[in-house]
C-alpha atoms as a PDB file:
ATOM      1  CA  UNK A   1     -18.725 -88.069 -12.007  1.00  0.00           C
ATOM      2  CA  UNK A   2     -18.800 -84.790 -10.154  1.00  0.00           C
ATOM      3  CA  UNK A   3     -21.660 -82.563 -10.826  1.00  0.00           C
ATOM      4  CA  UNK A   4     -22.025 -78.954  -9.425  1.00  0.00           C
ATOM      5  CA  UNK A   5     -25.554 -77.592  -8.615  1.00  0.00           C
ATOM      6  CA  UNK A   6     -26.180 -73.621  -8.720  1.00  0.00           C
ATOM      7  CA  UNK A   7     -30.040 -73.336  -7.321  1.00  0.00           C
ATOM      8  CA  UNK A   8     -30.770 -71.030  -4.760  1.00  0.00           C
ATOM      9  CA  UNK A   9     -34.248 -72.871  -3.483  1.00  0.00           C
ATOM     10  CA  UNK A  10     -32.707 -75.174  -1.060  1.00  0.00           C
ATOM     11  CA  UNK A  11     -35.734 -77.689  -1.323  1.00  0.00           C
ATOM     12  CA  UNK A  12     -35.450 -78.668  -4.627  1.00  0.00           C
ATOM     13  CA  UNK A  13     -31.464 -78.487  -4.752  1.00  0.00           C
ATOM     14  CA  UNK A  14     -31.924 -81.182  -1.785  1.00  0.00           C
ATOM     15  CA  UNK A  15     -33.837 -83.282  -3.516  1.00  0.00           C
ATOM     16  CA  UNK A  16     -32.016 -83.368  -6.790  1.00  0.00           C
ATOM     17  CA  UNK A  17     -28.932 -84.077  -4.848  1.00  0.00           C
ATOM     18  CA  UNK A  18     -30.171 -86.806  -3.244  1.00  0.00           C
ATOM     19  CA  UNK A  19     -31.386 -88.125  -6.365  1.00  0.00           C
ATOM     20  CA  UNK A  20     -28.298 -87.966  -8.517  1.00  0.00           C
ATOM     21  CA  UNK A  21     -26.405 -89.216  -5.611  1.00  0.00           C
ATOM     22  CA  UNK A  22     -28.044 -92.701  -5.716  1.00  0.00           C
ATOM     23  CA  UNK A  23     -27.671 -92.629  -9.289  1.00  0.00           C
ATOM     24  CA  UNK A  24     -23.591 -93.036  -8.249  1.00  0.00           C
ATOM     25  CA  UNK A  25     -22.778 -88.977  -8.738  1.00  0.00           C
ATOM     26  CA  UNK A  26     -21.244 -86.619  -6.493  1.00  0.00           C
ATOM     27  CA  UNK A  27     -23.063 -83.287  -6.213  1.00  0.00           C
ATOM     28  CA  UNK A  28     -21.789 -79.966  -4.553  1.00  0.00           C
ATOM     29  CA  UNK A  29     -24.828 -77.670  -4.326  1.00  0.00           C
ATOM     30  CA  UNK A  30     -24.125 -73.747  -3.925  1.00  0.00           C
ATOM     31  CA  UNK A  31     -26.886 -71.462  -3.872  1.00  0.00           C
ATOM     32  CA  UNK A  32     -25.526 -68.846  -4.934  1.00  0.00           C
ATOM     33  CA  UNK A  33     -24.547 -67.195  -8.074  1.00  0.00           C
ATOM     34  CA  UNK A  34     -21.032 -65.819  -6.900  1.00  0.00           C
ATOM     35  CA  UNK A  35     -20.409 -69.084  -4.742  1.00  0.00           C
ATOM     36  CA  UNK A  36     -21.223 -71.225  -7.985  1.00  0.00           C
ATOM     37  CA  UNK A  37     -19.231 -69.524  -9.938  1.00  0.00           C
ATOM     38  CA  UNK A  38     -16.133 -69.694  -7.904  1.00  0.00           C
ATOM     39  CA  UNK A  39     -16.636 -73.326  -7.420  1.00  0.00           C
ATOM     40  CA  UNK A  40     -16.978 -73.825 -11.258  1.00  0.00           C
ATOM     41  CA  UNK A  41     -13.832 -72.279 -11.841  1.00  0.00           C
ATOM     42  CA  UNK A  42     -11.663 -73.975  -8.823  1.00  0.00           C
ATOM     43  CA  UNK A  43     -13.000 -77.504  -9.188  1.00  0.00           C
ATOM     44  CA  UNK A  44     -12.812 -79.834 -11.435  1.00  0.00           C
ATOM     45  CA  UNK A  45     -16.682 -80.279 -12.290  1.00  0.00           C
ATOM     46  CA  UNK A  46     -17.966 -83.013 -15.298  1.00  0.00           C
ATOM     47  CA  UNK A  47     -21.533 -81.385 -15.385  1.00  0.00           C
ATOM     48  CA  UNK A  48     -22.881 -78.243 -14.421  1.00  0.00           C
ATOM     49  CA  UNK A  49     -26.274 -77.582 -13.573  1.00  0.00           C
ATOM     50  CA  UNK A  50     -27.241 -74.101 -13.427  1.00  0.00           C
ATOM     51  CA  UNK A  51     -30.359 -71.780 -12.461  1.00  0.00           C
ATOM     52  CA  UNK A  52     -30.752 -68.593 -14.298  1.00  0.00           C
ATOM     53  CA  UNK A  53     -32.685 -66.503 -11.855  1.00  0.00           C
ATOM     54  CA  UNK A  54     -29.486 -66.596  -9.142  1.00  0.00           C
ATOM     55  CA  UNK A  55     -28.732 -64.015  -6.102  1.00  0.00           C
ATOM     56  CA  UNK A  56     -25.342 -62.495  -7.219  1.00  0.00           C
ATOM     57  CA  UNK A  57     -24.570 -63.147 -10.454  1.00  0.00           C
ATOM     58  CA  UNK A  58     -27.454 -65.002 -12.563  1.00  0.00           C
ATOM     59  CA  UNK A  59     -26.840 -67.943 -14.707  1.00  0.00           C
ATOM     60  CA  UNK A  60     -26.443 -66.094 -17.997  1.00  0.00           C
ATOM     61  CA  UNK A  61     -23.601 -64.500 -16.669  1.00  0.00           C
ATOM     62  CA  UNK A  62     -22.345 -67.409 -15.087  1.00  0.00           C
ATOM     63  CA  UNK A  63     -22.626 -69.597 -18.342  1.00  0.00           C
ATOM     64  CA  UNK A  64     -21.115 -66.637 -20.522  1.00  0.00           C
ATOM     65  CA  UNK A  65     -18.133 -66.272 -18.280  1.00  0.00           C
ATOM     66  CA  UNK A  66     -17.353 -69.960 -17.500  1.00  0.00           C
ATOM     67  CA  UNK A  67     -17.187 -70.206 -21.946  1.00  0.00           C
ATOM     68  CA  UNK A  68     -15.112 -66.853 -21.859  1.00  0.00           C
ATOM     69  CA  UNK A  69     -12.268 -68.926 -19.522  1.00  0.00           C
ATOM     70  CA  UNK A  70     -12.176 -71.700 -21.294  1.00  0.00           C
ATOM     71  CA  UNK A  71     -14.610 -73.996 -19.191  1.00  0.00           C
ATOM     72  CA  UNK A  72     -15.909 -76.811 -21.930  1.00  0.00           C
ATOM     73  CA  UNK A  73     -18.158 -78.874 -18.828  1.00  0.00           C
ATOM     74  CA  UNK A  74     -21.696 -79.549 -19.757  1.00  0.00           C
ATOM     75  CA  UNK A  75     -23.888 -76.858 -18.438  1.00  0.00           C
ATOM     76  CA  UNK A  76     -27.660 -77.709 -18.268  1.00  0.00           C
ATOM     77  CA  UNK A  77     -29.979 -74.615 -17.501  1.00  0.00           C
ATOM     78  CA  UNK A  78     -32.642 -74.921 -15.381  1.00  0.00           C
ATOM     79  CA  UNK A  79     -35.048 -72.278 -15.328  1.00  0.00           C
ATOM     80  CA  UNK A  80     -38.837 -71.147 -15.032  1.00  0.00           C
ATOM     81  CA  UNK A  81     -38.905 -69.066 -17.606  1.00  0.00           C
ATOM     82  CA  UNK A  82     -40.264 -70.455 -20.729  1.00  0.00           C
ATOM     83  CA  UNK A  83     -40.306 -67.590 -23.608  1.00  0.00           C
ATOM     84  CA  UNK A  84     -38.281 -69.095 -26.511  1.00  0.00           C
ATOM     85  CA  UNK A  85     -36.234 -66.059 -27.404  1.00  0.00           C
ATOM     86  CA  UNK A  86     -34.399 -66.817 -23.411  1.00  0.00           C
ATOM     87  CA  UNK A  87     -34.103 -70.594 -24.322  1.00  0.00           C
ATOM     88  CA  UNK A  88     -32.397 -69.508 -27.653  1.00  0.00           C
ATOM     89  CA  UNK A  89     -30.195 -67.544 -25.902  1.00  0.00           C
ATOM     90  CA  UNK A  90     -29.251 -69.583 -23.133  1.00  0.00           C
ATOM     91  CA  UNK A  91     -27.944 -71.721 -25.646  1.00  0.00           C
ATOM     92  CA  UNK A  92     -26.378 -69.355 -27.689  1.00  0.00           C
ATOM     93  CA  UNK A  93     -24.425 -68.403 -25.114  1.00  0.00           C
ATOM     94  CA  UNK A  94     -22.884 -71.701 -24.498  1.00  0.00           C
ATOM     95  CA  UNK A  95     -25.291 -73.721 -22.276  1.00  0.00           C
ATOM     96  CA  UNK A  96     -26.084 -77.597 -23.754  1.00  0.00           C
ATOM     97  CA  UNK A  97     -29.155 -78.158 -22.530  1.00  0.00           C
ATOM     98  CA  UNK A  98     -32.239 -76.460 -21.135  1.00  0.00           C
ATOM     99  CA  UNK A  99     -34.673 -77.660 -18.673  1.00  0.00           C
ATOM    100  CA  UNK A 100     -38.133 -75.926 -17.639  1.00  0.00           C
ATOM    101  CA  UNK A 101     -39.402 -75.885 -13.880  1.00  0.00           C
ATOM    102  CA  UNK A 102     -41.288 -77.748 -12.692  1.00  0.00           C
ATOM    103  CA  UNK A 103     -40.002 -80.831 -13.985  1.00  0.00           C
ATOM    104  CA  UNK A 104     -39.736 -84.449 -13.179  1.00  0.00           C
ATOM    105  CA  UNK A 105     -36.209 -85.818 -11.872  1.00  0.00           C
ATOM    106  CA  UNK A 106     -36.341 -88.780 -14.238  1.00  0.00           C
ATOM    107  CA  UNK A 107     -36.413 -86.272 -16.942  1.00  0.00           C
ATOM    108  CA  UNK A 108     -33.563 -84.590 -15.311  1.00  0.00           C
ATOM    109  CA  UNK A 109     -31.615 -87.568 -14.982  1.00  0.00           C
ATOM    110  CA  UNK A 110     -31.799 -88.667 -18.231  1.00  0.00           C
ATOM    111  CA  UNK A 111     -30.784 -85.438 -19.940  1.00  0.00           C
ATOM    112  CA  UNK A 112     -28.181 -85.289 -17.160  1.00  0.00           C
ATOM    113  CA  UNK A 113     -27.080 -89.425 -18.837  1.00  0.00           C
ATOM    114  CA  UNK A 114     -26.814 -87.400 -22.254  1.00  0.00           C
ATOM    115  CA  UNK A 115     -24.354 -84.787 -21.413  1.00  0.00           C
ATOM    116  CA  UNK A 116     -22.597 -87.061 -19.569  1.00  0.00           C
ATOM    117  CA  UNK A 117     -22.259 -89.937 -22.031  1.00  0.00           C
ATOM    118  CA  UNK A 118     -21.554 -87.135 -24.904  1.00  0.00           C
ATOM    119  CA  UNK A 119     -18.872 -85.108 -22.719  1.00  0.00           C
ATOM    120  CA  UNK A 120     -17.263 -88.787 -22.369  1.00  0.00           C
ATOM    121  CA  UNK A 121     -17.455 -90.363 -25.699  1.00  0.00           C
ATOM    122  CA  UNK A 122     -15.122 -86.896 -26.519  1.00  0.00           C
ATOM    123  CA  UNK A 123     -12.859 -88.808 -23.875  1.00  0.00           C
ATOM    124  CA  UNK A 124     -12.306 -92.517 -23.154  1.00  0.00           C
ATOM    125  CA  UNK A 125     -15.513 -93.911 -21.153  1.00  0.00           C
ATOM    126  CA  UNK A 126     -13.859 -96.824 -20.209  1.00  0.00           C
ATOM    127  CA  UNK A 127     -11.001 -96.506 -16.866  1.00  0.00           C
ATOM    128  CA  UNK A 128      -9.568 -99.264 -16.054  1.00  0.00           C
ATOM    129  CA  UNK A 129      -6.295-100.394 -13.172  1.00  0.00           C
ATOM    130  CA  UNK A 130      -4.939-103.906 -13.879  1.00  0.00           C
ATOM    131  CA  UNK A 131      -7.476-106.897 -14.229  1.00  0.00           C
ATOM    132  CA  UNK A 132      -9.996-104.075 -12.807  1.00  0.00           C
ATOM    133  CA  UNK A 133     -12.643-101.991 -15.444  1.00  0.00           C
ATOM    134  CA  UNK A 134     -14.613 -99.299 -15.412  1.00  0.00           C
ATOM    135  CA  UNK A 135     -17.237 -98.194 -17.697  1.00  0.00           C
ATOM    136  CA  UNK A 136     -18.536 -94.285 -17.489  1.00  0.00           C
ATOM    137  CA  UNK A 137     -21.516 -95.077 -19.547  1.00  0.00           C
ATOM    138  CA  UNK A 138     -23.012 -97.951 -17.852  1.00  0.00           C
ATOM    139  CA  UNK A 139     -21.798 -97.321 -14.172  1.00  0.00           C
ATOM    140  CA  UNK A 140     -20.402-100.776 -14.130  1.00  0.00           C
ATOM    141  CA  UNK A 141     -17.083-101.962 -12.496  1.00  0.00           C
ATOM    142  CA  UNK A 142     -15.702-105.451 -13.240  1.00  0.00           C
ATOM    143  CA  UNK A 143     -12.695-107.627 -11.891  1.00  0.00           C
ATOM    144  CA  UNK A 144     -11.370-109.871 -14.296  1.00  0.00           C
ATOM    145  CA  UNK A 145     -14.151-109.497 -16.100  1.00  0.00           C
ATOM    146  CA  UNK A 146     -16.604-110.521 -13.400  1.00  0.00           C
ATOM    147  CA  UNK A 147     -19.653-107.742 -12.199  1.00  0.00           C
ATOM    148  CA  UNK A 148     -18.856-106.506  -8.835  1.00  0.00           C
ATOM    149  CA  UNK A 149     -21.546-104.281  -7.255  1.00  0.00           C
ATOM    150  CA  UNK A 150     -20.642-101.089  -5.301  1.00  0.00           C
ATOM    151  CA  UNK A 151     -22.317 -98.791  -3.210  1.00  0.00           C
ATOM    152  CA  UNK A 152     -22.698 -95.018  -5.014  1.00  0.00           C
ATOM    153  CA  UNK A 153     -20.300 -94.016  -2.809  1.00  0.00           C
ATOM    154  CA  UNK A 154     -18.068 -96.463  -3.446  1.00  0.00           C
ATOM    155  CA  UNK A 155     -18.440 -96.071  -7.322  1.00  0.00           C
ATOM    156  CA  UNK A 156     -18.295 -92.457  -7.200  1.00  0.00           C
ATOM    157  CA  UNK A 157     -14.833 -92.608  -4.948  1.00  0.00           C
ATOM    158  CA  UNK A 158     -13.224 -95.402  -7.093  1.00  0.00           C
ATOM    159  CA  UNK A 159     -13.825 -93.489 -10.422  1.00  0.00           C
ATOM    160  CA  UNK A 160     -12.396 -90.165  -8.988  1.00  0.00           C
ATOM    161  CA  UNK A 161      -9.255 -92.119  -8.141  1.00  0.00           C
ATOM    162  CA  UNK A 162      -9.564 -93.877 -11.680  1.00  0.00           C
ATOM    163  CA  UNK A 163      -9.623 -90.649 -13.600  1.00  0.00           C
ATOM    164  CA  UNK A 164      -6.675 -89.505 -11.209  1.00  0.00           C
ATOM    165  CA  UNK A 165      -4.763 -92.455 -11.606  1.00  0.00           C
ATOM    166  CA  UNK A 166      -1.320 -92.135 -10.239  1.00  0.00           C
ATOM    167  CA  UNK A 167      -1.921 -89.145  -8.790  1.00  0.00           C
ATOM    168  CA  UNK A 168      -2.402 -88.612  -4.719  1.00  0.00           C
ATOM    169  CA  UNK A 169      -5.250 -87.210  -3.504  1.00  0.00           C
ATOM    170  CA  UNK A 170      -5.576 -86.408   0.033  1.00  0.00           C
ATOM    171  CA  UNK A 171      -8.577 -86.556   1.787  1.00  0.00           C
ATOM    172  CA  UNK A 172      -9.876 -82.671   2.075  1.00  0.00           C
ATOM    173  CA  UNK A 173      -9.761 -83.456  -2.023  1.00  0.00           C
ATOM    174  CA  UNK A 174     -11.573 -86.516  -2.136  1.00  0.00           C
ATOM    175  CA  UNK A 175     -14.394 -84.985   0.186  1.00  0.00           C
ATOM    176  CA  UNK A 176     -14.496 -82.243  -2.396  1.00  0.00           C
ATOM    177  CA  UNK A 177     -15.246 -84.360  -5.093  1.00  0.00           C
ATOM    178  CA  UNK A 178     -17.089 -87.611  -3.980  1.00  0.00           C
ATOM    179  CA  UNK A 179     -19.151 -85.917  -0.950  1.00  0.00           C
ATOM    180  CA  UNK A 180     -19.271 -82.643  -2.468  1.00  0.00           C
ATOM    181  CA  UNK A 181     -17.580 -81.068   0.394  1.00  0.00           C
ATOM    182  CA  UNK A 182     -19.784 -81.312   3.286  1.00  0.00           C
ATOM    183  CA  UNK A 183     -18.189 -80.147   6.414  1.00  0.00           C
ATOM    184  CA  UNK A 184     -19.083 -82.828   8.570  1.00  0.00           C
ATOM    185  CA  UNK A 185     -17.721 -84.955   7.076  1.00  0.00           C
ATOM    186  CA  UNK A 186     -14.363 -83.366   7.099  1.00  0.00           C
ATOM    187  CA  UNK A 187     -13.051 -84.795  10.107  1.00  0.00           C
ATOM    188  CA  UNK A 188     -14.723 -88.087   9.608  1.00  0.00           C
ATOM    189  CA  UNK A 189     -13.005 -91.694   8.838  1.00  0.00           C
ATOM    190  CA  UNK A 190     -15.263 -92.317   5.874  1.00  0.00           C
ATOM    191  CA  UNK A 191     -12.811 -91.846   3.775  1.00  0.00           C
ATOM    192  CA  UNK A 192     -10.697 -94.419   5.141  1.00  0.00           C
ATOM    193  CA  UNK A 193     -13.627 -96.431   5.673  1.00  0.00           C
ATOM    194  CA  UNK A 194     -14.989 -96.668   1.809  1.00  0.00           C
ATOM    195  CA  UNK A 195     -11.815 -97.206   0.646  1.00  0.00           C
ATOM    196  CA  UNK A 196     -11.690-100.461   2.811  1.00  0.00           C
ATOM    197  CA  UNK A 197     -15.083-101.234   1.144  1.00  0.00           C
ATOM    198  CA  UNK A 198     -13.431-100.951  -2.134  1.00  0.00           C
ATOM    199  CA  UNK A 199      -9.895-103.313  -1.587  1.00  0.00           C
ATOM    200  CA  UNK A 200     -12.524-105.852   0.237  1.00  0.00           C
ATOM    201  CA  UNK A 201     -14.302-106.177  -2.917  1.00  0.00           C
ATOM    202  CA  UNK A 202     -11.356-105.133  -5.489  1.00  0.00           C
ATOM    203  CA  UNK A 203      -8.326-106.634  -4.072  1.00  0.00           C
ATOM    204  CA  UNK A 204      -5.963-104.606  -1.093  1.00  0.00           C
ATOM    205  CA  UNK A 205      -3.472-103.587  -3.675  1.00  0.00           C
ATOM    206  CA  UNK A 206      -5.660-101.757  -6.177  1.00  0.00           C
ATOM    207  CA  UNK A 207      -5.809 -98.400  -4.049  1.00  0.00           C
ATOM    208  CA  UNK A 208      -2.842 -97.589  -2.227  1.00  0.00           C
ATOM    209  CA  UNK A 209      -2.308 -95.296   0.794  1.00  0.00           C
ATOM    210  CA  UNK A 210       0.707 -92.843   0.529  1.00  0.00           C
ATOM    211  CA  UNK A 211       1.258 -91.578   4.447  1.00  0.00           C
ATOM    212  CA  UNK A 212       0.584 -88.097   5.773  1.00  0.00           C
ATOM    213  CA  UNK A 213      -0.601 -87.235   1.952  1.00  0.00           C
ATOM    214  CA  UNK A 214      -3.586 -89.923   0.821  1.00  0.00           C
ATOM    215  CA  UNK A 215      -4.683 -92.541  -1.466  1.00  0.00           C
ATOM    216  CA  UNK A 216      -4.292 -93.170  -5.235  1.00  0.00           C
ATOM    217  CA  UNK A 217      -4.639 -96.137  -8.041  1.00  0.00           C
ATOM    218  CA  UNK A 218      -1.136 -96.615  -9.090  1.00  0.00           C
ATOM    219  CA  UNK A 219      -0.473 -95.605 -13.045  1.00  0.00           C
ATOM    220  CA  UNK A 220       0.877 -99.144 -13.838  1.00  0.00           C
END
């Protein structure tokens, strides 16, 4: 699941990416309104988690132009303001949830769960390649059945090929969407490298490298 983070205080944007990311999610953080926005509209985000008070364009504007161009992710407001007339209309505008700083990252997590698991149930939760499952809901892979345990990284690279399936994706993409686009990483093998993680422990033939272009989990 990809999840884009609009929150200019670069502390606590670092710490709940680092959190969601061992919870198997990949997080691009912008901290800026105008940045956000632009990456909202260009990427293909599952969740959005957005600050109101923004430099550039603040997250009411944000929310109420994302709804005006069609956007349907699940945007979850996080704010400091606390006056119920703002909550109402953060919601009214087309935001799901609404969050209060300070708050606890469990609490964030498991409101984050909720949008998630209701954005999905709208879809199919389960993705699935052969003998090989995935569930959205439960974060669990199996082969044949059995439990096989992956790394977040792992998980969050073999579900972005699952929800792409038969479609390349070269590696700039994948960066995008399972790193969330860090530039050193760019020019890096890891990549290459997780998806050798992922044939060791799900067979060689489940993810298949197209040359000069990238990888992708054939459709059949």
């Amino acid at each position: 699941m990809h999840i884009l983070l609009i929150e200019d205080q670069e502390k606590l944007a670092r710490n709940i990416r680092e959190y969601l990311e061992l919870e198997h999610y990949a997080v691009t953080v912008a901290h800026d309104g105008k940045e956000g926005f632009e990456k909202a509209m260009t990427q293909e985000v599952d969740l959005l988690i957005l600050d109101i008070n923004l430099p550039g364009m603040d997250g009411y504007v944000i929310c109420t132009m994302l709804r005006q161009n069609k956007k349907s992710m699940p945007i979850l407001m996080l704010t400091a303001r606390t006056k119920q007339q703002e909550i109402v209309h953060g919601l009214n505008i087309g935001a799901d949830d609404y969050l209060t700083k300070p708050f606890d990252l469990d609490v964030l997590l498991a409101r984050v769960r909720a949008l998630l698991r209701r954005h999905c149930d709208e879809k199919n939760p389960l993705l699935s390649a052969g003998t090989i499952s995935l569930d959205t809901n439960t974060q669990e892979v199996r082969k044949s059945g059995k439990k096989v345990d992956l790394s977040p990284k792992e998980y969050a690279l073999f579900e972005f090929l699952l929800r792409n399936k038969g479609a390349v994706q070269d590696r700039p993409r994948i960066i995008e969407h399972v790193w969330g686009g860090r530039d050193e990483l760019l020019f890096s093998q890891t990549v290459d490298v997780h998806v050798a993680y992922l044939r060791r422990k799900l067979g060689k033939s489940v993810i298949q490298t197209v040359p000069g272009k990238g990888y992708l989990v054939p459709s059949a």
